[in-house]
PDB file of N, CA and C in Angstrom:
ATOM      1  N   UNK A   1      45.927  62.935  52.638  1.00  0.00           N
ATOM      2  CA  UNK A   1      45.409  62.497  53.911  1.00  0.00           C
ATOM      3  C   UNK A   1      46.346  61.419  54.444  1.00  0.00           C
ATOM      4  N   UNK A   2      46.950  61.810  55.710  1.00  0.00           N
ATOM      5  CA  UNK A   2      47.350  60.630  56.239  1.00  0.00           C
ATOM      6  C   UNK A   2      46.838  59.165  56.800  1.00  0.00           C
ATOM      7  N   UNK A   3      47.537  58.560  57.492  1.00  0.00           N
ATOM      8  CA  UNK A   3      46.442  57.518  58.057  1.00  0.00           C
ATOM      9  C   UNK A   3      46.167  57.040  58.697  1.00  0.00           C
ATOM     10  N   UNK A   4      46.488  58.138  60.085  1.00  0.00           N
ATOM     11  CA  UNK A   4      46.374  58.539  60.898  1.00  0.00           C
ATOM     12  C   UNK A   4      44.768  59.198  60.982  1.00  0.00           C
ATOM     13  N   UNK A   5      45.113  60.292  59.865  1.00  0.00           N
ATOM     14  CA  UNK A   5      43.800  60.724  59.754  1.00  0.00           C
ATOM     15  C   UNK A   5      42.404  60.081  59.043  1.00  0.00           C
ATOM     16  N   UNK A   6      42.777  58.826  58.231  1.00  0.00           N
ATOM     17  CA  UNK A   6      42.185  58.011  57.246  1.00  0.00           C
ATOM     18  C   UNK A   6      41.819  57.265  58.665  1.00  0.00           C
ATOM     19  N   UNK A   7      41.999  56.526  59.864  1.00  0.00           N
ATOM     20  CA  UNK A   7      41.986  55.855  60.481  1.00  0.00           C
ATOM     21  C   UNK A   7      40.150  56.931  61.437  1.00  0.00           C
ATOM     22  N   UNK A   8      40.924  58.006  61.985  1.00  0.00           N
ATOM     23  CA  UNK A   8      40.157  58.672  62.598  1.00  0.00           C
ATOM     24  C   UNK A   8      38.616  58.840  62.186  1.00  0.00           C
ATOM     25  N   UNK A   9      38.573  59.298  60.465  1.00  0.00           N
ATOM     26  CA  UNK A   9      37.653  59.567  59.668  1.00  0.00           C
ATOM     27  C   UNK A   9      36.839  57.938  59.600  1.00  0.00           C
ATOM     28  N   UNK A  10      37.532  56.842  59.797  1.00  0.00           N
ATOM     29  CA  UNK A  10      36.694  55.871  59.149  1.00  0.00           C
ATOM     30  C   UNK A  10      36.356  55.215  60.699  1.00  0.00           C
ATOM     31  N   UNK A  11      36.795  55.793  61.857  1.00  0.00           N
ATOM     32  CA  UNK A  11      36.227  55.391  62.773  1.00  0.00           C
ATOM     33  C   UNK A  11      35.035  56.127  63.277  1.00  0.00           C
ATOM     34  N   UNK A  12      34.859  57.771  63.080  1.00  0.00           N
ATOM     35  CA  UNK A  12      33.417  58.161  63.218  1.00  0.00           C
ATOM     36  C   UNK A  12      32.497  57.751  62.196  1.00  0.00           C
ATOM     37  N   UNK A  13      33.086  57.579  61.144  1.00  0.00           N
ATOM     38  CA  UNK A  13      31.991  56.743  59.886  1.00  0.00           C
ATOM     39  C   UNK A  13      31.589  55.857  60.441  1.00  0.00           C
ATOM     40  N   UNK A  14      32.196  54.671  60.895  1.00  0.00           N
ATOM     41  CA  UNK A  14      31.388  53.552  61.703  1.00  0.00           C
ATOM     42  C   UNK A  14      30.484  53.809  62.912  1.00  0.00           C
ATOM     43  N   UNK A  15      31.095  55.019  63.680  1.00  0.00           N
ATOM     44  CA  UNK A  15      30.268  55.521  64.814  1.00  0.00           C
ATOM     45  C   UNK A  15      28.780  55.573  64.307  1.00  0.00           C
ATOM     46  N   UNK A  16      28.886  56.631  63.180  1.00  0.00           N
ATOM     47  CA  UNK A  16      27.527  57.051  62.221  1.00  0.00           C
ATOM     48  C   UNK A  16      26.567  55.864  61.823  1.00  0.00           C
ATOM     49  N   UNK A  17      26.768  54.832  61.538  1.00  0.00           N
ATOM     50  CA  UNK A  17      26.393  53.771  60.411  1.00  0.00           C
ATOM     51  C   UNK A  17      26.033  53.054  61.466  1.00  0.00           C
ATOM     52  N   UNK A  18      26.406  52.360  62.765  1.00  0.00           N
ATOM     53  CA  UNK A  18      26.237  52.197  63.980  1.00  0.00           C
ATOM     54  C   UNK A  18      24.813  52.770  64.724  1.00  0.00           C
ATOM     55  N   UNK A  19      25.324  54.152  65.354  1.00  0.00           N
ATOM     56  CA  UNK A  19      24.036  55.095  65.459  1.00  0.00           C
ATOM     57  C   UNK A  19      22.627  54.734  64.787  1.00  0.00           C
ATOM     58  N   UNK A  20      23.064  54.842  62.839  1.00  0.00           N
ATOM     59  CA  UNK A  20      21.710  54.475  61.963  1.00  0.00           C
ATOM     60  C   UNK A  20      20.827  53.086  62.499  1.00  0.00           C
ATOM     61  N   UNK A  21      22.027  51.941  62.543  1.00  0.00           N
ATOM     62  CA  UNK A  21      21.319  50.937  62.401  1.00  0.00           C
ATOM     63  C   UNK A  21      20.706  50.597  63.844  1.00  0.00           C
ATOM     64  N   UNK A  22      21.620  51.241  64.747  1.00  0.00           N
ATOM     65  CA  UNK A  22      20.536  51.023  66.346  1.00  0.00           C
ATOM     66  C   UNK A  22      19.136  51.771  66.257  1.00  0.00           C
ATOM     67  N   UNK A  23      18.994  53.195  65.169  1.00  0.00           N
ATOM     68  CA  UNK A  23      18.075  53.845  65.085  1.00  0.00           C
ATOM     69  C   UNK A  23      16.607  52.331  64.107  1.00  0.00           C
ATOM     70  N   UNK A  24      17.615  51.953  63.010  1.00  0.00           N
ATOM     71  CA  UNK A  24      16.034  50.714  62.419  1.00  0.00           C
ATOM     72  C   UNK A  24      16.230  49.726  63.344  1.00  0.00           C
ATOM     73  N   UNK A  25      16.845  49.504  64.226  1.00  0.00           N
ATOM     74  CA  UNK A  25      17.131  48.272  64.704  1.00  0.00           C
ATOM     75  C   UNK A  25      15.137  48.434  66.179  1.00  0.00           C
ATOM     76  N   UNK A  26      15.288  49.906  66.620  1.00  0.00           N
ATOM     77  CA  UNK A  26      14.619  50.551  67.484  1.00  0.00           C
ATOM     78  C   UNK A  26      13.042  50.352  66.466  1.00  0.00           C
ATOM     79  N   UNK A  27      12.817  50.550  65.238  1.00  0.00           N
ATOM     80  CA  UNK A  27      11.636  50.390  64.590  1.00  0.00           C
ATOM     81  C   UNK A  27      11.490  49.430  64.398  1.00  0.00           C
ATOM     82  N   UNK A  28      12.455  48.494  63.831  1.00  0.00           N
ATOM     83  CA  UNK A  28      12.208  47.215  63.369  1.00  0.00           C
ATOM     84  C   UNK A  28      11.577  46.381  64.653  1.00  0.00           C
ATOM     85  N   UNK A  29      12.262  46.750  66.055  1.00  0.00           N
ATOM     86  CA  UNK A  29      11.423  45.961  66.776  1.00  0.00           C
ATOM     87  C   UNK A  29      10.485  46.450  67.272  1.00  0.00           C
ATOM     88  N   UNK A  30      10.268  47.852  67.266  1.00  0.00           N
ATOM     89  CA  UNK A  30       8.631  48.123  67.224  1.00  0.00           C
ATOM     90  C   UNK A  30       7.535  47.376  66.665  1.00  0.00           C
ATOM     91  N   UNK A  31       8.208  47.598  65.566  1.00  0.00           N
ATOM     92  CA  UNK A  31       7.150  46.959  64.503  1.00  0.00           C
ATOM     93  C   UNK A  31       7.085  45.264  64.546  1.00  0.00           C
ATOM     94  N   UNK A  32       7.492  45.031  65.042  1.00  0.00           N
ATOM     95  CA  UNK A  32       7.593  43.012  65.715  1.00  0.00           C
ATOM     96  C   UNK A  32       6.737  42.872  66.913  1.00  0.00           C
ATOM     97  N   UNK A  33       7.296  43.786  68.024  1.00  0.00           N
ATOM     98  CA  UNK A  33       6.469  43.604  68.764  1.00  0.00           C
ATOM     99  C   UNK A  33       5.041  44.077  68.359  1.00  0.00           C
ATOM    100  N   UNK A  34       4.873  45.107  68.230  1.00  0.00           N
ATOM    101  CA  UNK A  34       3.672  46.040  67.493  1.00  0.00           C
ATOM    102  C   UNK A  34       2.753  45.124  67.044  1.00  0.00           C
ATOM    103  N   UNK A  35       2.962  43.811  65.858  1.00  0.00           N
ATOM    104  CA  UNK A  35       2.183  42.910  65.180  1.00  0.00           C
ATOM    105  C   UNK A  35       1.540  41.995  65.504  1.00  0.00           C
ATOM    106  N   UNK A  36       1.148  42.457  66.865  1.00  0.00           N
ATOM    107  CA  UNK A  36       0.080  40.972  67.680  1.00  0.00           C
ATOM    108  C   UNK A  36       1.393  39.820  66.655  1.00  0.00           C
ATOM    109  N   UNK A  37       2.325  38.813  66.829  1.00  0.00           N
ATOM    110  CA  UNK A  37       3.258  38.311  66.703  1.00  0.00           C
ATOM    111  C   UNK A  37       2.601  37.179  67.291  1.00  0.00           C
ATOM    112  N   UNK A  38       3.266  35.794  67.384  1.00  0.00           N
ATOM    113  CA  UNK A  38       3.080  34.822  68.366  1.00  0.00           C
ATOM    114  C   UNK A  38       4.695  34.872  69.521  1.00  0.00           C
ATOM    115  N   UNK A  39       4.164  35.599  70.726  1.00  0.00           N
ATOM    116  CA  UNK A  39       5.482  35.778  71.534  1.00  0.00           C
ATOM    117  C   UNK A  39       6.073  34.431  72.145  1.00  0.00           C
ATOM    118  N   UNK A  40       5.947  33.438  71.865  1.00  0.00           N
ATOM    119  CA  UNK A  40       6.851  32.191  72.087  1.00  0.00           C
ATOM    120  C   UNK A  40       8.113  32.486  71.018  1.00  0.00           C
ATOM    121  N   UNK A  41       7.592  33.280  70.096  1.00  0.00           N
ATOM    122  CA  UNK A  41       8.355  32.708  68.937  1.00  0.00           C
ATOM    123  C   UNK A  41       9.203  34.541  68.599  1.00  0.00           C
ATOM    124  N   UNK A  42       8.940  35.547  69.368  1.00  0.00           N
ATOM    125  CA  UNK A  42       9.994  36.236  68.931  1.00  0.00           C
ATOM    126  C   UNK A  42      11.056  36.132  70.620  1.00  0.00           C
ATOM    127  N   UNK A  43      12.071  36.943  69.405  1.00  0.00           N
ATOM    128  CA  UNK A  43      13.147  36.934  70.821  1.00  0.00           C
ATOM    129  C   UNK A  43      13.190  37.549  72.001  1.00  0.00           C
ATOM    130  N   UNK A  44      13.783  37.210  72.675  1.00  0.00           N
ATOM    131  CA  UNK A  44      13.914  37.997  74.071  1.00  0.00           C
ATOM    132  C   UNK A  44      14.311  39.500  73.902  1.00  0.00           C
ATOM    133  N   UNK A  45      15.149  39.779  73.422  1.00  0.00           N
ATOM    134  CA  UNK A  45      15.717  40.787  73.811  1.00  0.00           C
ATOM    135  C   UNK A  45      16.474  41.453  72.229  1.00  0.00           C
ATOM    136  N   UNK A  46      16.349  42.828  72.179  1.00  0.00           N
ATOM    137  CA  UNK A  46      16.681  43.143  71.170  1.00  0.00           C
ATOM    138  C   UNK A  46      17.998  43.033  70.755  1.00  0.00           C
ATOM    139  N   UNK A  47      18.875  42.892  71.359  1.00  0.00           N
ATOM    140  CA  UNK A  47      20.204  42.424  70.911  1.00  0.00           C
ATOM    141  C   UNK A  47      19.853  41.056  70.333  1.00  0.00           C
ATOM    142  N   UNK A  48      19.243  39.691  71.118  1.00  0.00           N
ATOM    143  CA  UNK A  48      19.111  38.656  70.383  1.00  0.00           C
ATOM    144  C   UNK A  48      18.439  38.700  68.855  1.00  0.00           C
ATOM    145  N   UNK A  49      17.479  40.104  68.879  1.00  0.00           N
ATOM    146  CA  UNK A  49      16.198  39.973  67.155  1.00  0.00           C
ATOM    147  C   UNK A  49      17.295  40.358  66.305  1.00  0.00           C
ATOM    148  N   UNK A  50      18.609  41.661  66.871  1.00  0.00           N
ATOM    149  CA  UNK A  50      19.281  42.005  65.888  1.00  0.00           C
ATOM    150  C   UNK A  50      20.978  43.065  66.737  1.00  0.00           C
ATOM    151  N   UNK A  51      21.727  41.869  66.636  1.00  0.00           N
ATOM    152  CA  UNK A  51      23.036  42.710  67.008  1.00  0.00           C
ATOM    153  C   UNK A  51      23.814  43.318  66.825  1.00  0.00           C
ATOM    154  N   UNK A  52      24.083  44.010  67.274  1.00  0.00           N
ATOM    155  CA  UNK A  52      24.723  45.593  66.535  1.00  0.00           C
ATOM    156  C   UNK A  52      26.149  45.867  67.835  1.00  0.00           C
ATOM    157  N   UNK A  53      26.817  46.116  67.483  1.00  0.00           N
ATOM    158  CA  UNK A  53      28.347  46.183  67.606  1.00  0.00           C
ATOM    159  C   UNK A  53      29.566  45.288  67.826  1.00  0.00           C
ATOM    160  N   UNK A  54      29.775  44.991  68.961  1.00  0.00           N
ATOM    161  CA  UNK A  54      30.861  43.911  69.559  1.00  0.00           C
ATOM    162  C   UNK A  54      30.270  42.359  69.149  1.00  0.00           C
ATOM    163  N   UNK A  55      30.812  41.727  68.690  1.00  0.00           N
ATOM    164  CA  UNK A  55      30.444  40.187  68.656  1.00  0.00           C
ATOM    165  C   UNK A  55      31.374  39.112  69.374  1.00  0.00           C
ATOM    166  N   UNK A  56      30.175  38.369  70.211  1.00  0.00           N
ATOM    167  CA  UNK A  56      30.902  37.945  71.079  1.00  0.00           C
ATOM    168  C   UNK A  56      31.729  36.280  70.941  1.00  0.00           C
ATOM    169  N   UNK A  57      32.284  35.931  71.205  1.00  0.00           N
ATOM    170  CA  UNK A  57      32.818  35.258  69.983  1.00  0.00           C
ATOM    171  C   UNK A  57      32.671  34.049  71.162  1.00  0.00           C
ATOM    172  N   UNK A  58      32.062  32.645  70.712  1.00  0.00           N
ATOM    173  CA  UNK A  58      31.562  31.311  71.364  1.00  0.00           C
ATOM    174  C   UNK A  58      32.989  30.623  72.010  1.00  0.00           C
ATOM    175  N   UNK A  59      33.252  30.518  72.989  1.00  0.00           N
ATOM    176  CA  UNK A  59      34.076  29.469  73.614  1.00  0.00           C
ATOM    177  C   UNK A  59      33.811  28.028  73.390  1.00  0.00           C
ATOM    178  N   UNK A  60      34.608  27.119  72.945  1.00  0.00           N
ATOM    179  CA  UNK A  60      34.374  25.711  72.753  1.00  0.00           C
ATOM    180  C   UNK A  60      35.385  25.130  73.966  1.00  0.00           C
ATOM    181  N   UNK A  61      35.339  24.163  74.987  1.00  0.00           N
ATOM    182  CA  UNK A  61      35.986  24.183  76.232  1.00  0.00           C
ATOM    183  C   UNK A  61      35.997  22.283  75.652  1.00  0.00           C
ATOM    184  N   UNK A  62      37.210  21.767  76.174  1.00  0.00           N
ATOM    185  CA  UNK A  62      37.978  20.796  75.658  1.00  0.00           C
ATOM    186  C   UNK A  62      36.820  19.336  75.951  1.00  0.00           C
ATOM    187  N   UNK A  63      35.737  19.479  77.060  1.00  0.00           N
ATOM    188  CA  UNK A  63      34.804  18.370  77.055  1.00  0.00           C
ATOM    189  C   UNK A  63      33.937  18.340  75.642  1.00  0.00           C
ATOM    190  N   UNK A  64      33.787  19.834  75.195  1.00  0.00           N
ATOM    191  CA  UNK A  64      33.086  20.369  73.589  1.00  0.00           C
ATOM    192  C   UNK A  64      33.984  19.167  72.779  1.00  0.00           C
ATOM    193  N   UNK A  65      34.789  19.836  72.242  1.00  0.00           N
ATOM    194  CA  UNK A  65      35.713  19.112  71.783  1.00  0.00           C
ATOM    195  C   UNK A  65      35.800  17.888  71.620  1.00  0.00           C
ATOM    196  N   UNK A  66      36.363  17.236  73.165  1.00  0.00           N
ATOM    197  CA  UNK A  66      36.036  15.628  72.710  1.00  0.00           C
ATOM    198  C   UNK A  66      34.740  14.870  72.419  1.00  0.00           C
ATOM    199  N   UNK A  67      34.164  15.489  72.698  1.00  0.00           N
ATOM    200  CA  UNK A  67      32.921  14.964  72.334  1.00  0.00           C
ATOM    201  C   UNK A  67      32.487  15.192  70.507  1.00  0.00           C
ATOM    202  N   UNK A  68      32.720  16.063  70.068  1.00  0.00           N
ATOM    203  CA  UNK A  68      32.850  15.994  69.028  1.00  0.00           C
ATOM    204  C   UNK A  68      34.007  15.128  67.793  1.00  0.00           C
ATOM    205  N   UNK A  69      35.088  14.847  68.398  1.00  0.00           N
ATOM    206  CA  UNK A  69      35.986  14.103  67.782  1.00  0.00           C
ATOM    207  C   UNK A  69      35.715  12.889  68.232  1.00  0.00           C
ATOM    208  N   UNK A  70      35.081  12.223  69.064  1.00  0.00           N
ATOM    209  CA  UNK A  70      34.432  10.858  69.551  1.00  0.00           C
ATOM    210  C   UNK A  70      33.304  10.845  68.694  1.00  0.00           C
ATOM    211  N   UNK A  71      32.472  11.562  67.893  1.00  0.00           N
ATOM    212  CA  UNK A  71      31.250  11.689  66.967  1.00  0.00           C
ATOM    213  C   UNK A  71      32.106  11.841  65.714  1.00  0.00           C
ATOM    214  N   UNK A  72      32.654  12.521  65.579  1.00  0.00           N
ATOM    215  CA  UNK A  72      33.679  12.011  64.245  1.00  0.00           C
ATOM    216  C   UNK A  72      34.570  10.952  63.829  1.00  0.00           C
ATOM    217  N   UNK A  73      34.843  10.437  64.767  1.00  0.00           N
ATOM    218  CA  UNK A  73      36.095   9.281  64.947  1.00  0.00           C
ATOM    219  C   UNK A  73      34.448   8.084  64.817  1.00  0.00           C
ATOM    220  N   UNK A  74      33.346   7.923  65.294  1.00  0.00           N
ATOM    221  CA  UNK A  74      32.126   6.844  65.002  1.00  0.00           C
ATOM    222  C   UNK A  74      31.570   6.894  64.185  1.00  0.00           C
ATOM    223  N   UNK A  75      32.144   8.203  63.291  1.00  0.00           N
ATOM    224  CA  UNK A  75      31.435   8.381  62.156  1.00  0.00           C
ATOM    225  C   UNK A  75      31.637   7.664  61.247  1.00  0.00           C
ATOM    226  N   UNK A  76      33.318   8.670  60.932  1.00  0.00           N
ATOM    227  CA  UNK A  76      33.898   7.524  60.365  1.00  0.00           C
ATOM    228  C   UNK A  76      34.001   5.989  60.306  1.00  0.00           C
ATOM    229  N   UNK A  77      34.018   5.200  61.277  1.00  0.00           N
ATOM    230  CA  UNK A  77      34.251   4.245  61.479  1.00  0.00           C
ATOM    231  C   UNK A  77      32.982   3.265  60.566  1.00  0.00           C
ATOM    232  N   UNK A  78      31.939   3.737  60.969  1.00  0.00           N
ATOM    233  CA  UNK A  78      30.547   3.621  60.322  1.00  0.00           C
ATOM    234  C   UNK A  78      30.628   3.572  58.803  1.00  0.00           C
ATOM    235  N   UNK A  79      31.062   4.942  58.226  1.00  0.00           N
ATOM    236  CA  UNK A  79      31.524   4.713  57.049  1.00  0.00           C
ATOM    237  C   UNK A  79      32.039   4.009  55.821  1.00  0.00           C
ATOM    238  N   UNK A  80      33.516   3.796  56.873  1.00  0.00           N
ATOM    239  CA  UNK A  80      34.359   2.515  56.223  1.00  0.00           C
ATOM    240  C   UNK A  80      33.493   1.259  56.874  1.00  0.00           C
ATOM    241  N   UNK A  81      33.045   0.950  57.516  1.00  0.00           N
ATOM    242  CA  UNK A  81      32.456   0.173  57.566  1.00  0.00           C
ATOM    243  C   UNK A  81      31.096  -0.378  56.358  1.00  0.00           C
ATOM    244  N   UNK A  82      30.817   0.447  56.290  1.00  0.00           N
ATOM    245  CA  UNK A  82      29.621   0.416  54.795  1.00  0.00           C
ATOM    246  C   UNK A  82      30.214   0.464  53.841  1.00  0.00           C
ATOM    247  N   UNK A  83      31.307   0.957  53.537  1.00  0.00           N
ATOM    248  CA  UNK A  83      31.701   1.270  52.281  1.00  0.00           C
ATOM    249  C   UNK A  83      32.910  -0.513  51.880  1.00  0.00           C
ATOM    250  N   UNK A  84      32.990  -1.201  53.231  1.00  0.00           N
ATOM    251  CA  UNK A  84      33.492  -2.392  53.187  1.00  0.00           C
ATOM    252  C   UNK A  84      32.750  -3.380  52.683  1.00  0.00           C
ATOM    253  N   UNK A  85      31.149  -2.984  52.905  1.00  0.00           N
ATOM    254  CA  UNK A  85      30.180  -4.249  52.691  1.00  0.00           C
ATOM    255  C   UNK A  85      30.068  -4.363  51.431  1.00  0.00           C
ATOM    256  N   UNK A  86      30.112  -2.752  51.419  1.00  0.00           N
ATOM    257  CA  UNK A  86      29.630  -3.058  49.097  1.00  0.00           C
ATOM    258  C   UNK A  86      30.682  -3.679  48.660  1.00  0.00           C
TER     259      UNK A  86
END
């Protein structure tokens, strides 16, 4: 087998396995909603109870960022600071 063809074969395999799990993904939230549940507390939307293919990957945008290295940089500081008193 080439791998070419190794490539082809393991991409309808995922197609398949895909397919399955949107198929329990379809019961599983039957059966959630189905359970008189407390609906504050399940999710919106079935992609949020359970996601199945593409993942979308979180942007952190540079105000993220500094703000987090300004919480690390006081952290620290805090630190050595305590660790001066003992």
């Amino acid at each position: 087998m080439t791998w070419a063809e190794f490539q082809i074969r393991a991409h309808g395999y995922n197609r398949i396995q895909e397919r399955e799990d949107l198929r329990a993904r379809e019961i599983a939230w039957a059966a959630l909603i189905g359970s008189h549940a407390n609906p504050k507390k399940l999710p919106k939307t079935k992609e949020l109870f359970w996601g199945i293919g593409k993942k979308q990957n979180v942007v952190v945008n540079t105000k993220m960022q500094d703000a987090m290295k300004a919480a690390q940089e006081q952290y620290f500081k805090e630190k050595k600071l305590k660790e001066n008193v003992r």
